[in-house]
N, C-alpha and C. Protein backbone atom coordinates (compact mmCIF):
# COMPACT_ATOMS: atom_id res chain seq x y z
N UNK A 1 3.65 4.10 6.95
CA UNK A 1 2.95 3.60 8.11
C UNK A 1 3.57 2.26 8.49
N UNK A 2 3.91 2.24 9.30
CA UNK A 2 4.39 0.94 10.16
C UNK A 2 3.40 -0.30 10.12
N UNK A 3 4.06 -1.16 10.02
CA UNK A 3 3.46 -2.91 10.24
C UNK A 3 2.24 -3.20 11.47
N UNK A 4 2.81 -2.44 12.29
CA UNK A 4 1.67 -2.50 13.66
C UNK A 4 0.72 -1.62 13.65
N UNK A 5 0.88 -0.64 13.19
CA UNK A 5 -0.03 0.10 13.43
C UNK A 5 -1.25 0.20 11.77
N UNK A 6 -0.59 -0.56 11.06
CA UNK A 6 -1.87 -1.13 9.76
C UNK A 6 -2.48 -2.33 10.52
N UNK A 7 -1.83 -3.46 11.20
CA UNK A 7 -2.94 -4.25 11.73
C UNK A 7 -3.78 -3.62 12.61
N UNK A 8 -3.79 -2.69 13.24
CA UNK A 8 -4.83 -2.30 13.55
C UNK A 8 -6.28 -2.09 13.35
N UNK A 9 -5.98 -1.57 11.91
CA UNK A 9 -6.99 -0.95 11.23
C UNK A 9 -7.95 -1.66 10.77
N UNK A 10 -9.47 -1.76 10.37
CA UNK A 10 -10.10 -2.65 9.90
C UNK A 10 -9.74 -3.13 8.73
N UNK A 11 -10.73 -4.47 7.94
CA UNK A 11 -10.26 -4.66 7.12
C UNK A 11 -10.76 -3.84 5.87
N UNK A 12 -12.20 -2.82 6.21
CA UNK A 12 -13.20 -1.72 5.45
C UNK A 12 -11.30 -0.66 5.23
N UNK A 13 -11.29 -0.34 6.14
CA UNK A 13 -9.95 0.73 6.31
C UNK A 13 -8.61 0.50 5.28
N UNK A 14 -8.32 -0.75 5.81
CA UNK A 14 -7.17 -1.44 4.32
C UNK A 14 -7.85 -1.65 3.27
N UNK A 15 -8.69 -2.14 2.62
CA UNK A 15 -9.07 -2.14 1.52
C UNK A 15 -9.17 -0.57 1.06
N UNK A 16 -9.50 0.71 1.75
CA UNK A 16 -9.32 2.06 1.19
C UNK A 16 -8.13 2.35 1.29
N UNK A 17 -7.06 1.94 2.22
CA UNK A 17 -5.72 2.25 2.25
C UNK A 17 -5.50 1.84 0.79
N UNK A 18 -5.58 0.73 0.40
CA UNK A 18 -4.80 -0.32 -0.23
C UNK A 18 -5.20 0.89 -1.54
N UNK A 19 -6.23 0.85 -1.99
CA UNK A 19 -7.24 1.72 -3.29
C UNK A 19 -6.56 3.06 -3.42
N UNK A 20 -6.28 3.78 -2.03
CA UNK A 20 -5.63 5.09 -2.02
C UNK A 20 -4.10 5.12 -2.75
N UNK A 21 -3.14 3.80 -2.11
CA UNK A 21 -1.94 3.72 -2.29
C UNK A 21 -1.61 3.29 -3.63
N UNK A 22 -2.66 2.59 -4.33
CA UNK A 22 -2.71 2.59 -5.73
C UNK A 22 -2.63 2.82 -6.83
N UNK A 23 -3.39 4.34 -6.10
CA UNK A 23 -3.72 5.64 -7.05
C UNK A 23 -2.56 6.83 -6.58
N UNK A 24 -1.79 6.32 -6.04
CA UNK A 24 -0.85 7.61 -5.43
C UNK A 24 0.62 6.99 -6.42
N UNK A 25 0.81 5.79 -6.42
CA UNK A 25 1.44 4.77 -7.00
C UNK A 25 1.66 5.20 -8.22
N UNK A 26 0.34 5.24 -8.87
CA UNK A 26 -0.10 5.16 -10.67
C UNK A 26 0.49 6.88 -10.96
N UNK A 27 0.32 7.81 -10.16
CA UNK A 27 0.33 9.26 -10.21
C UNK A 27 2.00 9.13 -9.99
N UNK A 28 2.54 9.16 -9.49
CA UNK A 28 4.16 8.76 -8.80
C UNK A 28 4.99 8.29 -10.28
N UNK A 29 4.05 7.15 -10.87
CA UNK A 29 5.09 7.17 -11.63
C UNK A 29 4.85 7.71 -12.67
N UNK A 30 3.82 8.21 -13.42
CA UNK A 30 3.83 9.20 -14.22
C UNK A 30 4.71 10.08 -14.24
N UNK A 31 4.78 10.59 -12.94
CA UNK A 31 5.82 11.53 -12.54
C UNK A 31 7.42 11.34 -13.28
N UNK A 32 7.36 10.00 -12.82
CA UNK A 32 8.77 9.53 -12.66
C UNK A 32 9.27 9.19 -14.25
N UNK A 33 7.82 8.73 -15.15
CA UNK A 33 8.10 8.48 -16.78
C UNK A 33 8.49 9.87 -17.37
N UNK A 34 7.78 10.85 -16.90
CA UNK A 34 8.00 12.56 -17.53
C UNK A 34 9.20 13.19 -17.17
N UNK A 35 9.87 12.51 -15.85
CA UNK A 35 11.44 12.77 -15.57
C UNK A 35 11.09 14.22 -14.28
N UNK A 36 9.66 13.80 -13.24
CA UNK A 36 9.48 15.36 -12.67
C UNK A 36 9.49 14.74 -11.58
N UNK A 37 9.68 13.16 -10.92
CA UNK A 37 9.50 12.93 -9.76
C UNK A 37 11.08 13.49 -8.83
N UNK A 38 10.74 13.64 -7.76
CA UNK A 38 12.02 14.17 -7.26
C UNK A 38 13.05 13.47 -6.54
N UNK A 39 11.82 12.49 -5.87
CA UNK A 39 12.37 11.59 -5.13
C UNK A 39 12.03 10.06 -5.61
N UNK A 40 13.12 9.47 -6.44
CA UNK A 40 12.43 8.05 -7.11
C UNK A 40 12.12 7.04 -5.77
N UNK A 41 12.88 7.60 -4.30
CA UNK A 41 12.64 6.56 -3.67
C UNK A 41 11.23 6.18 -2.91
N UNK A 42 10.54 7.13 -3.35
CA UNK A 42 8.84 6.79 -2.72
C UNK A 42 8.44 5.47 -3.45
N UNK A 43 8.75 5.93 -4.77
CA UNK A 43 8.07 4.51 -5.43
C UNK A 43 8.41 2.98 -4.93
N UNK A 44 9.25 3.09 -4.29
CA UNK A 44 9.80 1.92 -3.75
C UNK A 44 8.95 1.43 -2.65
N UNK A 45 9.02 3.19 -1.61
CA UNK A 45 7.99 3.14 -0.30
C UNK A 45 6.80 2.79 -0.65
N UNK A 46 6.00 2.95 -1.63
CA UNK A 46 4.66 2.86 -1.98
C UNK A 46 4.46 1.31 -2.47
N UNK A 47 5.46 0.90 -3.09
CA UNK A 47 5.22 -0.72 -3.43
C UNK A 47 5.25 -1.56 -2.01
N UNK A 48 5.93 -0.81 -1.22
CA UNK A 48 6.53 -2.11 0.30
C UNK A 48 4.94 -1.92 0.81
N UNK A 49 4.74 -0.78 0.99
CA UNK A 49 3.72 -0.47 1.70
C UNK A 49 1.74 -1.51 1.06
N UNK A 50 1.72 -1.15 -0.14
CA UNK A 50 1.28 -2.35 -0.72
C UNK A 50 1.00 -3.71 -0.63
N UNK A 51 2.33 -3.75 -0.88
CA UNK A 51 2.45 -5.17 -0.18
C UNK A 51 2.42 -5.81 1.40
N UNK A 52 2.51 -4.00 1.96
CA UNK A 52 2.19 -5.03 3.49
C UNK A 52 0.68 -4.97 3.79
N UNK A 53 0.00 -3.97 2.88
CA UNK A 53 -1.60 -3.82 3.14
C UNK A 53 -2.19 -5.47 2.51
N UNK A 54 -1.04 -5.85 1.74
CA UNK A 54 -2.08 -7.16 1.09
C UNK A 54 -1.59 -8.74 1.70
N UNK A 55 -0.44 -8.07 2.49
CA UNK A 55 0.04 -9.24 3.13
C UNK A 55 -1.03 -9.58 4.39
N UNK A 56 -1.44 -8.38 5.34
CA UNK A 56 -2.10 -8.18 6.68
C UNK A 56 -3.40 -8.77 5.70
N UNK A 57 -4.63 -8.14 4.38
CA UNK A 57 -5.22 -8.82 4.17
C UNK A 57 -5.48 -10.10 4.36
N UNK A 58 -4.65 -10.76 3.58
CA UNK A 58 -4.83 -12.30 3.01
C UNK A 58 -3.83 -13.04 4.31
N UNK A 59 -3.48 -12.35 5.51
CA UNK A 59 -3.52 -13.04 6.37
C UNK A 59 -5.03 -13.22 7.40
N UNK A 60 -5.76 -12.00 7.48
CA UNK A 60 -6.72 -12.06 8.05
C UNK A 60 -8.05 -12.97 7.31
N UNK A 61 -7.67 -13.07 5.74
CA UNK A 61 -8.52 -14.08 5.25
C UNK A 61 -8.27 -15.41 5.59
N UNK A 62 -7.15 -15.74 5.36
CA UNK A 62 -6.42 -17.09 6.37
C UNK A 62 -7.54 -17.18 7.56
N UNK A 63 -7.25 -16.24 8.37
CA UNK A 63 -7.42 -16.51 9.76
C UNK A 63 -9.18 -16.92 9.81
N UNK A 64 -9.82 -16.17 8.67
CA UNK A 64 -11.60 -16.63 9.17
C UNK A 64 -11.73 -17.74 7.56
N UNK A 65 -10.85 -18.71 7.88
CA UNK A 65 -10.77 -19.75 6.64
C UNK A 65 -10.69 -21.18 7.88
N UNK A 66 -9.95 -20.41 8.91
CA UNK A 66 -9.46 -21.63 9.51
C UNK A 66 -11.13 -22.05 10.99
């Protein structure tokens, strides 16, 4: 999912994104420890993605700080 189109979303919405991508994360690499993932490069996608759900967070906490 793209940068613009997660700010969209509430912040109820990212916090379940964020919980979902977590648990897809934790499952992924299991995968990847047992030698069955296919594609190692999701895990990569799933960390960026992460990090942009917690970046848009703790910017919108910023924003009702100021």
């Amino acid at each position: 999912m793209e940068i613009n189109e997660l700010r969209k979303l509430s912040i109820e919405d990212l916090k379940k994104r964020l919980i979902e991508k977590k648990e897809e994360l934790f499952s992924k690499k299991m995968l990847a420890a047992s030698g069955t993932l296919e594609k190692p490069v999701v895990l990569r996608q799933l960390r960026r993605e992460i990090a942009r759900i917690k970046t848009i967070l703790n910017e919108r906490k910023m924003e009702g700080e100021k």
